[in-house]
PDB file of N, CA and C in Angstrom:
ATOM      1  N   UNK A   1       0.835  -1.174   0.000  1.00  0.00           N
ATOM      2  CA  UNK A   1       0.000   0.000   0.000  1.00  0.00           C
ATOM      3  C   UNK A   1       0.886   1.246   0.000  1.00  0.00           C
ATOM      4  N   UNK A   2       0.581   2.052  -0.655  1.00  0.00           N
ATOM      5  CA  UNK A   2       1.408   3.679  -0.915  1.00  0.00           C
ATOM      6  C   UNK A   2       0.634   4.294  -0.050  1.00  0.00           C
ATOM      7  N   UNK A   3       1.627   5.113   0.254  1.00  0.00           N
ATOM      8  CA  UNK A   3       1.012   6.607   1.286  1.00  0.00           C
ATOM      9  C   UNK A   3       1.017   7.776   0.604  1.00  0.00           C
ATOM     10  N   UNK A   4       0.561   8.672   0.286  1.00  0.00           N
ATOM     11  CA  UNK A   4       1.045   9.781  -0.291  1.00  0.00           C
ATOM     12  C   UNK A   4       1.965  10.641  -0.011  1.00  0.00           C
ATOM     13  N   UNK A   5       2.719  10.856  -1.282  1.00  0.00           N
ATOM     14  CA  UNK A   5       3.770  11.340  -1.759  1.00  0.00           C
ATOM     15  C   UNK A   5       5.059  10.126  -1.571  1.00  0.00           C
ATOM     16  N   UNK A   6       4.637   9.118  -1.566  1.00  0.00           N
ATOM     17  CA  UNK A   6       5.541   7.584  -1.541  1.00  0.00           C
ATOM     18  C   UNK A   6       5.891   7.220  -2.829  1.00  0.00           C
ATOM     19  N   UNK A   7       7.146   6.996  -3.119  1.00  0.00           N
ATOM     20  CA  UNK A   7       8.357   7.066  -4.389  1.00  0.00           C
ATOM     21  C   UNK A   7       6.802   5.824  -5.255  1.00  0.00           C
ATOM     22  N   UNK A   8       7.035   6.003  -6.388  1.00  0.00           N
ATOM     23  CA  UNK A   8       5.953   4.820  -7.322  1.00  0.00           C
ATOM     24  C   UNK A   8       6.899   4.861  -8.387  1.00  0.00           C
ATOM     25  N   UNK A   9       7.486   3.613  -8.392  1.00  0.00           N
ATOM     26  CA  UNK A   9       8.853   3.414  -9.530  1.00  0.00           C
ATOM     27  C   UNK A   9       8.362   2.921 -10.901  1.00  0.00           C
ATOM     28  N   UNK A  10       6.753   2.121 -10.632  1.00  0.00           N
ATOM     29  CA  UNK A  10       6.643   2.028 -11.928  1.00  0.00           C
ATOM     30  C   UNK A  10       5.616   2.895 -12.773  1.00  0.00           C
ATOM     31  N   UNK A  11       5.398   4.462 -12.584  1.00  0.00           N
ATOM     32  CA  UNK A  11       5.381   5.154 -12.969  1.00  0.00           C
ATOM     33  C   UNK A  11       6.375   6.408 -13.511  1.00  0.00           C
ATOM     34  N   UNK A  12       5.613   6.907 -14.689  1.00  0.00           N
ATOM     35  CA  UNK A  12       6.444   7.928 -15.369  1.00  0.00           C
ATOM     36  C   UNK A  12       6.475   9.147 -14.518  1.00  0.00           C
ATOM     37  N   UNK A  13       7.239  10.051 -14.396  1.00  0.00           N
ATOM     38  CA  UNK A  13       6.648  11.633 -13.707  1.00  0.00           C
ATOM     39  C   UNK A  13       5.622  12.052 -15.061  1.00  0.00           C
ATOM     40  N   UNK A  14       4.963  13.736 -14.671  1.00  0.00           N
ATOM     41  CA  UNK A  14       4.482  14.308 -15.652  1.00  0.00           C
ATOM     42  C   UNK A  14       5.930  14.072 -16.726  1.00  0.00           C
ATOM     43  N   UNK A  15       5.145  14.273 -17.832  1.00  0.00           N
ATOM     44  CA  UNK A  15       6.056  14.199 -19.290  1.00  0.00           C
ATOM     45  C   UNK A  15       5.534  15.577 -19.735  1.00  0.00           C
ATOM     46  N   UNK A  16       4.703  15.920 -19.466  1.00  0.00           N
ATOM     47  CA  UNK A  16       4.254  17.434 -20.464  1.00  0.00           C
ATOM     48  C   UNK A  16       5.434  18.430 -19.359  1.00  0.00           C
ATOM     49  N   UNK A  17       5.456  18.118 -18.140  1.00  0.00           N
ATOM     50  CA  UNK A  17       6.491  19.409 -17.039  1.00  0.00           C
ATOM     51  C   UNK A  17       4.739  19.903 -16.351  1.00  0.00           C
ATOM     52  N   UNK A  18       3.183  20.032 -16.917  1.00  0.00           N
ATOM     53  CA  UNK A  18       2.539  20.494 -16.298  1.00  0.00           C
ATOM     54  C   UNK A  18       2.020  21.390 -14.904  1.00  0.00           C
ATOM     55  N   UNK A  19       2.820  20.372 -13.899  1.00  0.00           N
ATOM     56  CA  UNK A  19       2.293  21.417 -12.654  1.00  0.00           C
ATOM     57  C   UNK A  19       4.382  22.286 -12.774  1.00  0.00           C
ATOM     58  N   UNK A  20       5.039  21.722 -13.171  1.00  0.00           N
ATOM     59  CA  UNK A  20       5.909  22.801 -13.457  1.00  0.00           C
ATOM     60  C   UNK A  20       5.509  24.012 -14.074  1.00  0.00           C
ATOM     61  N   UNK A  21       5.303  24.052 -15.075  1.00  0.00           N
ATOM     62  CA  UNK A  21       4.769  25.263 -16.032  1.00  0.00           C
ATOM     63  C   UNK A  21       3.401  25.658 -15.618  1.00  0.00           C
ATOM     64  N   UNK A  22       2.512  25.218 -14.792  1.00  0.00           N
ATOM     65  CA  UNK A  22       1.378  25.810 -14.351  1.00  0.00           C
ATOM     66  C   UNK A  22       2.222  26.616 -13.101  1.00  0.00           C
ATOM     67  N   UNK A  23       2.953  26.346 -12.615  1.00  0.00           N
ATOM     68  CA  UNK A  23       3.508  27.271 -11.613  1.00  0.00           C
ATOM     69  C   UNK A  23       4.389  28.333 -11.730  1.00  0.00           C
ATOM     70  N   UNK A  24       5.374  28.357 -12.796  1.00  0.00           N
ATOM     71  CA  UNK A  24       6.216  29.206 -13.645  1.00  0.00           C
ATOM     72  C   UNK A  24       5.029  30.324 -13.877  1.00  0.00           C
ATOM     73  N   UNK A  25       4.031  29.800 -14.925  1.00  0.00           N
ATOM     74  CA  UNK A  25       3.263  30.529 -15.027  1.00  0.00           C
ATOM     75  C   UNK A  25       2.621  31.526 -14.085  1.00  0.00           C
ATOM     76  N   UNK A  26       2.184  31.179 -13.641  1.00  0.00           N
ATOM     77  CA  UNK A  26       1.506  31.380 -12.419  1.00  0.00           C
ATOM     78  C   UNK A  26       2.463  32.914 -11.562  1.00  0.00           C
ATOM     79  N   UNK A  27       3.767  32.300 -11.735  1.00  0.00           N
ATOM     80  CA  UNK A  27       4.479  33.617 -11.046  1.00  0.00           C
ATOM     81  C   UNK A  27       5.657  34.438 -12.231  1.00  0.00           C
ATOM     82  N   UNK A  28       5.516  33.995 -13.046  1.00  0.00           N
ATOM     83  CA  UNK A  28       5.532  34.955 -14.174  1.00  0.00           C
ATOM     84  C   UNK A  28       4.335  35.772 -14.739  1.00  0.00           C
ATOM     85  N   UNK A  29       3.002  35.566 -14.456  1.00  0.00           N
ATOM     86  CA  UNK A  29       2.156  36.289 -15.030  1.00  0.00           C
ATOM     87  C   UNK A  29       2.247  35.937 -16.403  1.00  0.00           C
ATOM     88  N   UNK A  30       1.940  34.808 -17.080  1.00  0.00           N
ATOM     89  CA  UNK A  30       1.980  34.244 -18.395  1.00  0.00           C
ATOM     90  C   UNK A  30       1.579  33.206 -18.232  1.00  0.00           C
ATOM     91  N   UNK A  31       0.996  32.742 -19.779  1.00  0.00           N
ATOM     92  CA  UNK A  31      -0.157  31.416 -20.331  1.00  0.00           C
ATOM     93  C   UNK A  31       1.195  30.473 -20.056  1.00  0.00           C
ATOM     94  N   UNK A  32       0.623  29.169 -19.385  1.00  0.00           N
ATOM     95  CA  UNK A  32       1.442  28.071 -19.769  1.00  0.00           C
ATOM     96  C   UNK A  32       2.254  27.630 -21.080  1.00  0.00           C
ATOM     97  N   UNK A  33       1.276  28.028 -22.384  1.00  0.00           N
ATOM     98  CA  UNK A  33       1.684  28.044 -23.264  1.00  0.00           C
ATOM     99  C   UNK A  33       3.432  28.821 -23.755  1.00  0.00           C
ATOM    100  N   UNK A  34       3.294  29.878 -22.991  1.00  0.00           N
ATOM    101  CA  UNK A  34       4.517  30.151 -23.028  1.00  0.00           C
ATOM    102  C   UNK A  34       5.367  29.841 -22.090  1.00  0.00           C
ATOM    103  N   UNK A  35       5.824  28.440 -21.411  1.00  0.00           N
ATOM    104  CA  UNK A  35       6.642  28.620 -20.923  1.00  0.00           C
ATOM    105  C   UNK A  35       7.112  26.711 -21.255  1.00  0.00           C
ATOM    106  N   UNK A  36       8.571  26.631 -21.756  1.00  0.00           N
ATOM    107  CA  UNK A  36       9.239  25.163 -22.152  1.00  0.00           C
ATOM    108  C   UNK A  36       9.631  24.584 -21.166  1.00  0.00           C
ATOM    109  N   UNK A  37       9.865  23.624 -21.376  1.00  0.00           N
ATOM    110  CA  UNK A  37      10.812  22.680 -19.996  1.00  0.00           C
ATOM    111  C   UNK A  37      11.255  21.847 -21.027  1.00  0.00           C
ATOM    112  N   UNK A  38      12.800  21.274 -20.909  1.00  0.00           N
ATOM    113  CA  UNK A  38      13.406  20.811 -21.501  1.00  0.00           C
ATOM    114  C   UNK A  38      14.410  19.951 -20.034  1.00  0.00           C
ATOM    115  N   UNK A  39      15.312  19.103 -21.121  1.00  0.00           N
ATOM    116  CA  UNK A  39      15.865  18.417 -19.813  1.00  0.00           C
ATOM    117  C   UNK A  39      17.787  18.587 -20.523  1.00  0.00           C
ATOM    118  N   UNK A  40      17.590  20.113 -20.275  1.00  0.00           N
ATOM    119  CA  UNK A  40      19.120  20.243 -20.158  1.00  0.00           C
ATOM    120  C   UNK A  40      19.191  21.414 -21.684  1.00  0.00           C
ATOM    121  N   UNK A  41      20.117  22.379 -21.477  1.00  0.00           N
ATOM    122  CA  UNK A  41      20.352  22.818 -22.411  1.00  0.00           C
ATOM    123  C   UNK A  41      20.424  21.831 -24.205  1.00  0.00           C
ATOM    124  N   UNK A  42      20.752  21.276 -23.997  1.00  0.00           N
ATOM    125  CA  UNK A  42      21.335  20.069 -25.613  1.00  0.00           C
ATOM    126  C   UNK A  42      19.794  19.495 -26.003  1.00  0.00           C
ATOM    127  N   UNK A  43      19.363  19.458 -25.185  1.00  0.00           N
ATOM    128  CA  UNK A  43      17.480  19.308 -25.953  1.00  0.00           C
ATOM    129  C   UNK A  43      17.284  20.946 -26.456  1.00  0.00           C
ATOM    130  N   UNK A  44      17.160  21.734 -25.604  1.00  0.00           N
ATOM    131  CA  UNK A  44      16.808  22.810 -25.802  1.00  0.00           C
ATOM    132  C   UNK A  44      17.143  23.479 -26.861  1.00  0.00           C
ATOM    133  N   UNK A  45      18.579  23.250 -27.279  1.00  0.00           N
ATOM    134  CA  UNK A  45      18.917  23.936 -28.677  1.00  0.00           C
ATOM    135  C   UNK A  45      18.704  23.261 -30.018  1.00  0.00           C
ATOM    136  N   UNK A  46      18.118  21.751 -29.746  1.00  0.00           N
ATOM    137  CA  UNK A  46      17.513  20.714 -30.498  1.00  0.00           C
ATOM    138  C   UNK A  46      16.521  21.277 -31.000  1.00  0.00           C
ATOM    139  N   UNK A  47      15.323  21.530 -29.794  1.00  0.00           N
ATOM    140  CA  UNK A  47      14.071  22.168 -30.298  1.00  0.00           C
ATOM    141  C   UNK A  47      14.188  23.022 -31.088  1.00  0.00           C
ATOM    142  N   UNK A  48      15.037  24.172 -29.970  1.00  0.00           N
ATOM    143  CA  UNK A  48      14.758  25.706 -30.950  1.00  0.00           C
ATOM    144  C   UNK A  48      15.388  25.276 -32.531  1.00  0.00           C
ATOM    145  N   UNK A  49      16.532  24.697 -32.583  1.00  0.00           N
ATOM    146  CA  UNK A  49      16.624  24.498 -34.043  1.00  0.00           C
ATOM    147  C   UNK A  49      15.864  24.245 -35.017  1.00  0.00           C
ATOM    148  N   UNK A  50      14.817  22.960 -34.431  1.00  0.00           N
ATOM    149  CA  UNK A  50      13.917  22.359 -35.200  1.00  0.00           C
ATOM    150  C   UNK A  50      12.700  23.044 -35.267  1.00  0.00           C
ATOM    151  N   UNK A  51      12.269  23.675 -34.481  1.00  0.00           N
ATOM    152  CA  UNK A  51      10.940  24.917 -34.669  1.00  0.00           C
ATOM    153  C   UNK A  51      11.552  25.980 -35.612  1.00  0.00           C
ATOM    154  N   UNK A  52      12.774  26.576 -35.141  1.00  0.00           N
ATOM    155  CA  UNK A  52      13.007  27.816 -35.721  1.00  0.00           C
ATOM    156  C   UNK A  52      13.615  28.094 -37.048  1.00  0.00           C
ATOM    157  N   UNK A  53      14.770  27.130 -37.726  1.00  0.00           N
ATOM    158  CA  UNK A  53      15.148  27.232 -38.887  1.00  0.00           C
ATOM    159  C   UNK A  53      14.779  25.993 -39.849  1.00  0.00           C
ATOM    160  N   UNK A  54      15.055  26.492 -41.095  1.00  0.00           N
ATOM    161  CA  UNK A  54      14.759  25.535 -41.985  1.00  0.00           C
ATOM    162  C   UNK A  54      15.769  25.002 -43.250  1.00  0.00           C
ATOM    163  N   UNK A  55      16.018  24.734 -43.933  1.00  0.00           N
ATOM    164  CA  UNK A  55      16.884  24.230 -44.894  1.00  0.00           C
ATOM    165  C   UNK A  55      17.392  25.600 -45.752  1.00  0.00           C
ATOM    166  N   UNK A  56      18.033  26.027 -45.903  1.00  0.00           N
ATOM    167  CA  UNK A  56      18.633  27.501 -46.678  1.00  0.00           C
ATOM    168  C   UNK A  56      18.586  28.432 -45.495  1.00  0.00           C
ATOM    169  N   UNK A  57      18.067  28.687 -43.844  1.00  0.00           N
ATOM    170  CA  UNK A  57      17.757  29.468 -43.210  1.00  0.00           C
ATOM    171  C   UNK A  57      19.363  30.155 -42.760  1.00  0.00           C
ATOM    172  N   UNK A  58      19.515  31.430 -42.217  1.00  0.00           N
ATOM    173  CA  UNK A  58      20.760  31.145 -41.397  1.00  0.00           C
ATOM    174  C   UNK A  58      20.849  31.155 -40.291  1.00  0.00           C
ATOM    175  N   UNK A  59      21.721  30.795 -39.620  1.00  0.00           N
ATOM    176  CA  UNK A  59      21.721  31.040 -38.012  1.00  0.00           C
ATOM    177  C   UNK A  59      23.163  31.417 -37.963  1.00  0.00           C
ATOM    178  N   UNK A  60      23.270  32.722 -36.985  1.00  0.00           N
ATOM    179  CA  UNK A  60      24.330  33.324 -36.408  1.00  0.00           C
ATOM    180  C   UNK A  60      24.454  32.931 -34.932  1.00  0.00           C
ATOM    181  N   UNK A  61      26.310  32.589 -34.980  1.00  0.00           N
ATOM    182  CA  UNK A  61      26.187  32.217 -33.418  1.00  0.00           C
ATOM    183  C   UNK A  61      28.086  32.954 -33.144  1.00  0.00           C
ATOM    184  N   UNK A  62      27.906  32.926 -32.008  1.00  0.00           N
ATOM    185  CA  UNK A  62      29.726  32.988 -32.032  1.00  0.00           C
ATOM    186  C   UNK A  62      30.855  32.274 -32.125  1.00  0.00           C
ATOM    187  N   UNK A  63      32.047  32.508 -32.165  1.00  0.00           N
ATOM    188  CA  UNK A  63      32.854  31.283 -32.202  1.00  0.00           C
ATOM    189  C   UNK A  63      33.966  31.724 -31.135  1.00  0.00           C
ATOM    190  N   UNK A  64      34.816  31.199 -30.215  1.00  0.00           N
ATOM    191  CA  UNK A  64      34.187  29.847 -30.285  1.00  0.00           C
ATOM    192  C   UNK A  64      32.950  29.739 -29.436  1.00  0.00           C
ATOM    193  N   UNK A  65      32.127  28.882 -29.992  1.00  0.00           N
ATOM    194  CA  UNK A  65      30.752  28.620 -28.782  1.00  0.00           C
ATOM    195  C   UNK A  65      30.861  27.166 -28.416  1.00  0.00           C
ATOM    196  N   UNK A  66      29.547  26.979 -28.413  1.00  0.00           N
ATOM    197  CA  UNK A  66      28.969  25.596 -27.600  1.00  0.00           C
ATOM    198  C   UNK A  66      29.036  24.888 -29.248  1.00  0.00           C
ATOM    199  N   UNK A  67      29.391  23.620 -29.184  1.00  0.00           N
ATOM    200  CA  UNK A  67      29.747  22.982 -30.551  1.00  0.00           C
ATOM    201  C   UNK A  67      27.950  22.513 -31.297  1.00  0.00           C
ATOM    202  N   UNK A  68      26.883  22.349 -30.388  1.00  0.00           N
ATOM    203  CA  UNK A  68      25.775  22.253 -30.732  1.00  0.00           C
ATOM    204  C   UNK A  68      24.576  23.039 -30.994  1.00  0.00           C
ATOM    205  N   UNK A  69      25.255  24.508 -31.133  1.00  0.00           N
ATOM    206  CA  UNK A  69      24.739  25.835 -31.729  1.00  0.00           C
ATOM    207  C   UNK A  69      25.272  25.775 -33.452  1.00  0.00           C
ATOM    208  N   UNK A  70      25.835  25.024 -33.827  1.00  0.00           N
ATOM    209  CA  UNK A  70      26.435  25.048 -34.781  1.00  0.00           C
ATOM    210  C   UNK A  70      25.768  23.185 -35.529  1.00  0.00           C
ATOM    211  N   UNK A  71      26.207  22.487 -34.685  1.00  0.00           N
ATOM    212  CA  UNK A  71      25.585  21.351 -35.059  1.00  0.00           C
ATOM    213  C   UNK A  71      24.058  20.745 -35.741  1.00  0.00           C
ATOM    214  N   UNK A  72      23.431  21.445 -34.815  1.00  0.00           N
ATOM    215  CA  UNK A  72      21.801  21.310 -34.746  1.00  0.00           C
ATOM    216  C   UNK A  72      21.069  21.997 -36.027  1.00  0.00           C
ATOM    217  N   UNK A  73      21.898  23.645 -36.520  1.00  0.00           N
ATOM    218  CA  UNK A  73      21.957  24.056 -37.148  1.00  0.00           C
ATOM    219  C   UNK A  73      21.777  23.662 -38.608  1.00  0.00           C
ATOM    220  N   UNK A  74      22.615  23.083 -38.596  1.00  0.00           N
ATOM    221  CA  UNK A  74      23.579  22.127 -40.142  1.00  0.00           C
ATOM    222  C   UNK A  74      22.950  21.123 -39.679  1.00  0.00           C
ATOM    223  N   UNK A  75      22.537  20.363 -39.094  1.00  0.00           N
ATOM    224  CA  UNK A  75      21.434  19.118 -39.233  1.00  0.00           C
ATOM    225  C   UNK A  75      19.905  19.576 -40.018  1.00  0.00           C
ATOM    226  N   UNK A  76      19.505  20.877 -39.567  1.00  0.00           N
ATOM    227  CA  UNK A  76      18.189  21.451 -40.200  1.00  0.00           C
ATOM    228  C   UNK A  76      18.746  21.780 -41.924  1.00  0.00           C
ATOM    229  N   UNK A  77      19.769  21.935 -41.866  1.00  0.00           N
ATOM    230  CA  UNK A  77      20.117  22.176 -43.343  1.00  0.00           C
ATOM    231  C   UNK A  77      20.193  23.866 -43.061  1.00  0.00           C
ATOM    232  N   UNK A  78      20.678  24.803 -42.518  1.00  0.00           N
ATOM    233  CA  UNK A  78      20.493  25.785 -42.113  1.00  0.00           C
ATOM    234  C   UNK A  78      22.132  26.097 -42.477  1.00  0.00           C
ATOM    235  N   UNK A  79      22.780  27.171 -42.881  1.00  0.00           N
ATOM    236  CA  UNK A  79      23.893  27.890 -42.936  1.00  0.00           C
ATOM    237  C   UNK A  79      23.942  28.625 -41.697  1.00  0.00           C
ATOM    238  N   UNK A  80      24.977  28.465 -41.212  1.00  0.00           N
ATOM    239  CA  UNK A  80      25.538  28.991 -39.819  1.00  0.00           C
ATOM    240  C   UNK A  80      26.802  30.064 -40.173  1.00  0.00           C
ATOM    241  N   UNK A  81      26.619  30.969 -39.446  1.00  0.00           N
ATOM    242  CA  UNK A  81      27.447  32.206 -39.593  1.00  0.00           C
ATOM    243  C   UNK A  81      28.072  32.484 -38.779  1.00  0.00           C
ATOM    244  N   UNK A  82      29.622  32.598 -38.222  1.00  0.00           N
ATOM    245  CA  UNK A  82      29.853  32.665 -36.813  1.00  0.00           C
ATOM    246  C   UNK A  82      30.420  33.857 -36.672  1.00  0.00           C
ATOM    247  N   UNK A  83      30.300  34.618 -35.669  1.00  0.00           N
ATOM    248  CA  UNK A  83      31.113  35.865 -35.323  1.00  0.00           C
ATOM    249  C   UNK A  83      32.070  35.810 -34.233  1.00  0.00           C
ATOM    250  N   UNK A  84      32.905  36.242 -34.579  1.00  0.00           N
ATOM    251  CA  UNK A  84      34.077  36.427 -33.647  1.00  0.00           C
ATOM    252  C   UNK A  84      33.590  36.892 -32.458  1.00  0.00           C
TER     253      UNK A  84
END
């Protein structure tokens, strides 16, 4: 028998982040809708890549940077521009 708030291993946590981002929200003064949860920067620049550019698009980043500002990029088919 579980008690509440007792570890349940063969369950998932939320997967959407939900009562995360209902609470972000909540004290940001903004729709859930705007707010991501990701699990670590290296998803995060996954997404934005894949929402934001497209095949011929460019993306400017600096150099040297993070090697997966550049990567994620050139996986979308996107030209990357780097600035000193």
């Amino acid at each position: 028998m579980l008690t509440t708030g007792a570890l349940e291993i063969a369950r998932y946590c939320d997967p959407g982040c939900e009562t995360v981002r209902s609470e972000l929200a909540a004290r940001l003064d903004v729709s859930t809708e705007q707010i991501v949860i990701g699990n670590g920067s290296e998803e995060m620049i996954a997404a934005a890549a894949r929402s934001f550019l497209t095949a011929g698009a460019t993306a400017l980043t600096v150099a040297p940077c993070f090697g997966l500002h550049e990567i994620e990029a050139l996986a979308v088919g996107a030209r990357v521009v780097k600035c000193p």
